[in-house]
Protein backbone atom coordinates (compact mmCIF):
# COMPACT_ATOMS: atom_id res chain seq x y z
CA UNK A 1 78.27 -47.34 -64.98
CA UNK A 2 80.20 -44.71 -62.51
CA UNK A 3 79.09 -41.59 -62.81
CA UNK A 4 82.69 -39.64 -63.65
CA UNK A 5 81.16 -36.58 -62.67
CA UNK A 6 80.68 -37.70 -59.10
CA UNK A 7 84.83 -37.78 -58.88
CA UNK A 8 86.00 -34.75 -56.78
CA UNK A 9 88.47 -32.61 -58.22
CA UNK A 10 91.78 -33.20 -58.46
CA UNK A 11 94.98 -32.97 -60.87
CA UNK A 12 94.41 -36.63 -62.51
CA UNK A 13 91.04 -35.51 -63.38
CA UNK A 14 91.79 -34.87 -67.10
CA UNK A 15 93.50 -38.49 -67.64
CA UNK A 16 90.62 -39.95 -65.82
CA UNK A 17 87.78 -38.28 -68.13
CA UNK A 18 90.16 -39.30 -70.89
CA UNK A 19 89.76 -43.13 -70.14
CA UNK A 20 87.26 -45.14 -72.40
CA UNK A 21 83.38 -45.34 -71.16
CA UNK A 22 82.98 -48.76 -70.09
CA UNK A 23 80.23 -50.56 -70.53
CA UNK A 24 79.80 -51.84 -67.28
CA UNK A 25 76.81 -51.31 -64.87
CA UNK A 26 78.85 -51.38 -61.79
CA UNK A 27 75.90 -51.15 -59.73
CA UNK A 28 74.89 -54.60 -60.71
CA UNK A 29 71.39 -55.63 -59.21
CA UNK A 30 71.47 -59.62 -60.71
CA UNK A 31 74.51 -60.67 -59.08
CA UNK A 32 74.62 -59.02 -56.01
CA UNK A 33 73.90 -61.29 -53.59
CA UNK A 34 77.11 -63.34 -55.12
CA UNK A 35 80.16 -62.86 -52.96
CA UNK A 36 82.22 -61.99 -55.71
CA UNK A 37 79.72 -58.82 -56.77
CA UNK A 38 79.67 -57.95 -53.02
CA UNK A 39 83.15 -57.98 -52.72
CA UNK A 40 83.57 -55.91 -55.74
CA UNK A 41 80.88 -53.66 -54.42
CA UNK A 42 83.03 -53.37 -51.25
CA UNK A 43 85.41 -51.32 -52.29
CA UNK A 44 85.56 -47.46 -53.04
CA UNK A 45 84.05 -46.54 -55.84
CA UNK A 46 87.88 -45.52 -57.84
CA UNK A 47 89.12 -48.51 -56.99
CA UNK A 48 86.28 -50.38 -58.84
CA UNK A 49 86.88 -48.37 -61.80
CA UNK A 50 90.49 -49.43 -61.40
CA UNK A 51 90.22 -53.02 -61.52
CA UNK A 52 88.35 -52.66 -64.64
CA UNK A 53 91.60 -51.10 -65.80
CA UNK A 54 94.82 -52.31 -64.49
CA UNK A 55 96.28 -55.84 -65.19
CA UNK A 56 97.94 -56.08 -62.35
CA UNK A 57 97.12 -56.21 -58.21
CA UNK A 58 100.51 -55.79 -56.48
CA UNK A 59 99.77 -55.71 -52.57
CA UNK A 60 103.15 -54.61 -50.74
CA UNK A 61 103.60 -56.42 -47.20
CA UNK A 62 105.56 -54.07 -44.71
CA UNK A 63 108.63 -56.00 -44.75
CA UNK A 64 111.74 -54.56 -44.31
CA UNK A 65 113.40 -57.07 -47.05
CA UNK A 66 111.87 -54.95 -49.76
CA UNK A 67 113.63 -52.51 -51.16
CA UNK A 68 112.97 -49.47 -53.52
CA UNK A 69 115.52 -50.85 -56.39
CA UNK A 70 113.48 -54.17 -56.33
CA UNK A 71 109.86 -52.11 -56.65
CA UNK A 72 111.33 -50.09 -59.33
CA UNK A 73 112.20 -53.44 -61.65
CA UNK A 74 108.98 -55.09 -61.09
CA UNK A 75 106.31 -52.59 -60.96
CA UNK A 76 104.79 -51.74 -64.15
CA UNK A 77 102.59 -48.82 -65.67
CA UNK A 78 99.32 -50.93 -65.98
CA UNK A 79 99.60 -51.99 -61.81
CA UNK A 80 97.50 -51.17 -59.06
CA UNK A 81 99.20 -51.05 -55.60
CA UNK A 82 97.88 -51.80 -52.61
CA UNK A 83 99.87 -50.94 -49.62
CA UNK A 84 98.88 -51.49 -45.32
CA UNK A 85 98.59 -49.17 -42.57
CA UNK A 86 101.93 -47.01 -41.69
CA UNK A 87 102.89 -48.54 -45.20
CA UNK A 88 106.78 -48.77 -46.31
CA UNK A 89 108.82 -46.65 -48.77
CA UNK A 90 106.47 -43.59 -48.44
CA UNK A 91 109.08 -41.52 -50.18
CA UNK A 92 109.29 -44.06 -53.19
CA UNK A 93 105.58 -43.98 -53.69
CA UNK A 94 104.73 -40.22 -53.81
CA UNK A 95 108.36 -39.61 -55.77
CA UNK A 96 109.27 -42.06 -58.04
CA UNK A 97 108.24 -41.31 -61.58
CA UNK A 98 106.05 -44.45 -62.22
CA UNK A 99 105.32 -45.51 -58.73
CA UNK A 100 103.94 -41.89 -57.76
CA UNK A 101 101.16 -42.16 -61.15
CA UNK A 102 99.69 -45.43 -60.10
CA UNK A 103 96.10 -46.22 -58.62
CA UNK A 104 96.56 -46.78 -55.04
CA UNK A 105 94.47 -48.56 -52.47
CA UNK A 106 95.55 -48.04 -48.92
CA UNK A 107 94.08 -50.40 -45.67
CA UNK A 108 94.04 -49.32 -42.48
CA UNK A 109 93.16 -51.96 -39.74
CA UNK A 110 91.19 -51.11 -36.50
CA UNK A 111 93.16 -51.72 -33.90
CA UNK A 112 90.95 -53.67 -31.15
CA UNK A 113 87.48 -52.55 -30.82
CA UNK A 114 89.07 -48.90 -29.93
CA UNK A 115 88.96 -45.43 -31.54
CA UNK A 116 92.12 -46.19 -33.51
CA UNK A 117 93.35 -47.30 -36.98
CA UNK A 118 96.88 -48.33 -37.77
CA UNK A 119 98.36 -45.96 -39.70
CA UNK A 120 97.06 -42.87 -38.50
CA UNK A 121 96.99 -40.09 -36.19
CA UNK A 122 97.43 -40.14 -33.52
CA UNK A 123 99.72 -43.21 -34.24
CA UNK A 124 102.07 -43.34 -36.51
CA UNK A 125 101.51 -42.38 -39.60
CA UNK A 126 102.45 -41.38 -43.65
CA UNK A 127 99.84 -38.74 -43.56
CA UNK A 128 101.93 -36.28 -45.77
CA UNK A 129 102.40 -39.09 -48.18
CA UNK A 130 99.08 -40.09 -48.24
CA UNK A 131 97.73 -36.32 -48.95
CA UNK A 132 100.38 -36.31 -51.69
CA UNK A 133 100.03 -39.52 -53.43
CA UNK A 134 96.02 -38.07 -54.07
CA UNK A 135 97.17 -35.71 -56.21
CA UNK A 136 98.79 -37.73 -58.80
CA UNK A 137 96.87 -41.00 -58.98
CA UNK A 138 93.33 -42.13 -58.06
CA UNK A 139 93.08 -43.20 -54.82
CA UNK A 140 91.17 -45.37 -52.57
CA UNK A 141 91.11 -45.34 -48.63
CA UNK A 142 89.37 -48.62 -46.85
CA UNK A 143 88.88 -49.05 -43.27
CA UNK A 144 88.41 -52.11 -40.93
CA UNK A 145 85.20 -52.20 -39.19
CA UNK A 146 84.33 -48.42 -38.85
CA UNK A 147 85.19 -44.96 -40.28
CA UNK A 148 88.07 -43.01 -39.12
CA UNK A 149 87.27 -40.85 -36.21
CA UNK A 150 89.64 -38.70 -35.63
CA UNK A 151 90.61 -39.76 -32.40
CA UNK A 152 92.85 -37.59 -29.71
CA UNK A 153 95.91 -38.93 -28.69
CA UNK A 154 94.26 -39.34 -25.27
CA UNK A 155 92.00 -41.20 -27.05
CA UNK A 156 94.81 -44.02 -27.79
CA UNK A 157 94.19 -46.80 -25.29
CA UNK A 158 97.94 -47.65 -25.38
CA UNK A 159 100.51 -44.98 -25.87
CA UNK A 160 103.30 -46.18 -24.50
CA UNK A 161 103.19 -48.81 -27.65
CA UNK A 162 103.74 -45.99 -29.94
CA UNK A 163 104.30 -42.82 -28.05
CA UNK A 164 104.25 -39.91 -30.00
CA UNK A 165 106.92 -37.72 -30.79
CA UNK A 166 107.87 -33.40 -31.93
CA UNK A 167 107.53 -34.88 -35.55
CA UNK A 168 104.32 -37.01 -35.50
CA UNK A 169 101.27 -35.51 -37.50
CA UNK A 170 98.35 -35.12 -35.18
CA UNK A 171 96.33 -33.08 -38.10
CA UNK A 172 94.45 -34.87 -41.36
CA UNK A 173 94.98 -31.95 -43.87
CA UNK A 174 91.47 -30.35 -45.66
CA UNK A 175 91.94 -32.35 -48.79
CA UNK A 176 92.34 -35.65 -47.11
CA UNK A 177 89.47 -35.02 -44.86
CA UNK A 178 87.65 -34.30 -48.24
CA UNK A 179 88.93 -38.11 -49.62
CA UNK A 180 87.48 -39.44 -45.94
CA UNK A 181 84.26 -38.14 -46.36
CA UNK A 182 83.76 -39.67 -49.99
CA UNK A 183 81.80 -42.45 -51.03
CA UNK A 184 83.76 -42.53 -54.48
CA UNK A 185 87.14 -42.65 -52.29
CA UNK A 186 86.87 -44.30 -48.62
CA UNK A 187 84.62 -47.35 -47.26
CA UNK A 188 84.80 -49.17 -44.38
CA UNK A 189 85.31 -53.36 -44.93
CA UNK A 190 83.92 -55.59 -41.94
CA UNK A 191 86.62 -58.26 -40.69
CA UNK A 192 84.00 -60.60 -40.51
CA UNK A 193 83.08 -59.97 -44.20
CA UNK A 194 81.78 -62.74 -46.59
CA UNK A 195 84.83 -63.34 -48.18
CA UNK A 196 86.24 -65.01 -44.91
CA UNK A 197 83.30 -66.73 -43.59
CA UNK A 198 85.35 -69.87 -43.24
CA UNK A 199 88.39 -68.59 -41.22
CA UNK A 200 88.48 -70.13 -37.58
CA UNK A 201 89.21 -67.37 -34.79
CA UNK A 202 90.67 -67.88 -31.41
CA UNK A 203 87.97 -67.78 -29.37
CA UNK A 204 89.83 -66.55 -26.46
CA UNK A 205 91.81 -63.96 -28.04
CA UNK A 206 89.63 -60.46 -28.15
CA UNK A 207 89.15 -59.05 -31.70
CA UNK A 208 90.79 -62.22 -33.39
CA UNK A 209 90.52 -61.91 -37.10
CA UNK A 210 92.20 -62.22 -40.33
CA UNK A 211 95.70 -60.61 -40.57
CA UNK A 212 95.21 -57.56 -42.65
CA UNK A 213 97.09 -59.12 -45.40
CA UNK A 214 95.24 -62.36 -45.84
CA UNK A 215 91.69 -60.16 -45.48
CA UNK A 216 92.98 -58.15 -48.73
CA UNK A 217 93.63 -61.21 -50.32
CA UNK A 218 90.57 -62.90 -50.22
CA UNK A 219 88.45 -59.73 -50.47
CA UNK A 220 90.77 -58.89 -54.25
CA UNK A 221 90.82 -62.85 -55.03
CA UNK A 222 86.97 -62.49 -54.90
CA UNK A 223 86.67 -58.91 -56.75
CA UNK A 224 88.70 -59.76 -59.64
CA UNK A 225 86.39 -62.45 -60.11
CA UNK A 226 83.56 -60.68 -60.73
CA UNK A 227 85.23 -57.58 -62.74
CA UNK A 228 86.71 -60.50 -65.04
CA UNK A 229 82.85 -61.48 -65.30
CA UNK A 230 81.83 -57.69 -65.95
CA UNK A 231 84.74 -57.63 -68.45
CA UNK A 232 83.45 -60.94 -70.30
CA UNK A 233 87.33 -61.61 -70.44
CA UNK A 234 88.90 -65.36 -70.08
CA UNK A 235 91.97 -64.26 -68.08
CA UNK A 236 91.78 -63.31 -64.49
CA UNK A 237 93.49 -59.93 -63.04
CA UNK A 238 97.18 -60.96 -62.13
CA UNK A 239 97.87 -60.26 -58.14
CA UNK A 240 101.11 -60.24 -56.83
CA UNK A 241 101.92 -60.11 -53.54
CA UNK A 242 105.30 -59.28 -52.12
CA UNK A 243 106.89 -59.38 -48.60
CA UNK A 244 103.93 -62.43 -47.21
CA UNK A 245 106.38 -64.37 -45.36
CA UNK A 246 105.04 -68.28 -44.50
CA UNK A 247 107.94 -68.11 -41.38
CA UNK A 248 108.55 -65.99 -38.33
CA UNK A 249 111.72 -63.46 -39.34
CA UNK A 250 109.48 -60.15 -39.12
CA UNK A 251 107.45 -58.70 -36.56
CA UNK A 252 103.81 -58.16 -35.83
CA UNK A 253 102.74 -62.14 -35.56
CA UNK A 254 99.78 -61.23 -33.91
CA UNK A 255 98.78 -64.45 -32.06
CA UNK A 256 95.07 -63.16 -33.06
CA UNK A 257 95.40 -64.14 -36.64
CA UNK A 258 95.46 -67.64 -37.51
CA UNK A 259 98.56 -68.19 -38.98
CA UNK A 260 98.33 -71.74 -39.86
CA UNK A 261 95.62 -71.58 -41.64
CA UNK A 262 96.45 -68.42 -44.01
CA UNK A 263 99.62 -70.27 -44.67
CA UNK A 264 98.05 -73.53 -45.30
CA UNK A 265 95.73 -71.63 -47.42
CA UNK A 266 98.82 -69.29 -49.47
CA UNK A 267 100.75 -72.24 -49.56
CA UNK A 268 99.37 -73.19 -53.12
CA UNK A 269 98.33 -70.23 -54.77
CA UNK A 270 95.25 -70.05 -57.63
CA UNK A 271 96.28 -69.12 -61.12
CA UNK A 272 97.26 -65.90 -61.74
CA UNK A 273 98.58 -65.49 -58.66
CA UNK A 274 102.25 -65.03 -57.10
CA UNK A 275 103.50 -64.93 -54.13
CA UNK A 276 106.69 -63.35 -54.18
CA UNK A 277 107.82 -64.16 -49.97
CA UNK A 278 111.52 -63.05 -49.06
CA UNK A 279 111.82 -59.99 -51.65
């Protein structure tokens, strides 16, 4: 079972310690080498704990037809959101009464093989956000292919893409540091991890991989599986994902990701699912 103690300090602490002990050995040994454990097992160590708890999975696309009066009707207090790279509505999330207290896990995708993640300095970023939604909610930080370095602005291999500007945050405050060095908070996810074995990549297109969207979606598809297993329950954890268009009216269709196939694949979703497209 998680060891609450190992938590690091923080002003949820008291709700958290307040939650039922589970009787769950989330460092499973039998079914580990199923992809469903190792998917679980993938993610931070809070965010485990929090599928055992939520009923919900909302992942929020960044698509600009979303708005904060829509979020506010359909997210309820039992959800965990999971939101990508310089994510939308930053505001909403760290202010709004409901949306501020829920479990969070936030994806940031390696961009190329270089120094950089999406999301973050010295690209644009929701740092402030980010250091502010840990203080109300547990939170969970997961990185493509390799830790965050901290990488220099000289480090970014293309600038002019995303130059940066008087107001950009080039510093990752003490506390958030403190979430990036934690086991129980931040882990790195391979894009070439089990749960995506059978996705065909463009050979001649470096770095081509799973959009960051449909990599989240298999990896949480998989994960609920096994906490429904750990939870000896009969119903699956609800997802719902919001913003996933299956046409070309938003940006960022990376000719890298395969975008037949995820929409082949989305176009029928398993129970328990729903894909909510133009929000």
């Amino acid at each position: 079972m998680l060891n609450k103690s190992l938590l690091i300090d923080s002003p949820y602490d008291d709700a958290y310690h307040s939650l039922p002990d589970l009787n769950f050995d989330i460092n499973v040994d039998t079914d580990s080498d199923t992809e469903s454990a190792i998917a679980f097992l993938s993610l931070p160590y809070v965010i485990q704990q929090q599928l055992l708890q939520s009923k919900r999975l909302v992942l929020i696309a960044n698509n600009p037809s979303i708005d904060t009066s829509s979020l506010e009707v359909l997210l309820q207090p039992t959800d965990m959101l999971v939101l990508f790279n310089d994510f939308i509505h930053a505001d909403f999330f760290v202010s709004h009464p409901l949306a501020r207290v829920l479990p969070k896990l936030l994806f940031f995708r390696q961009m190329g093989d270089s120094k950089l993640h999406f999301g973050l300095p010295p690209r644009s970023n929701k740092v402030t956000a980010i250091n502010e939604m840990a203080k109300h909610a547990p939170l969970g930080l997961l990185f493509s292919n390799v830790h965050y370095q901290f990488p220099l602005p000289n480090e970014d291999p293309s600038p002019h893409d995303d130059p940066v500007t008087a107001k950009r945050i080039l510093i990752i405050p003490e506390a958030l540091k403190h979430l990036l060095n934690s086991d129980e908070h931040c882990r790195v996810l391979a894009e070439q991890h089990p749960v995506v074995a059978d996705y065909p990549h463009f050979s001649d297109i470096h770095s081509s991989a799973p959009s960051s969207g449909f990599l989240l979606y298999r990896l949480l598809l998989a994960a609920r599986m096994h906490a429904q297993q750990l939870q000896n329950s009969t119903i699956p954890l609800q997802i719902v994902m919001i913003g996933f268009n299956d046409e070309d009216k938003t940006e960022h269709f990376w000719q890298g990701h395969n975008w037949k196939f995820e929409r082949q694949e989305m176009a029928k979703s398993p129970y328990g699912v729903d894909i909510i497209r133009q929000y």
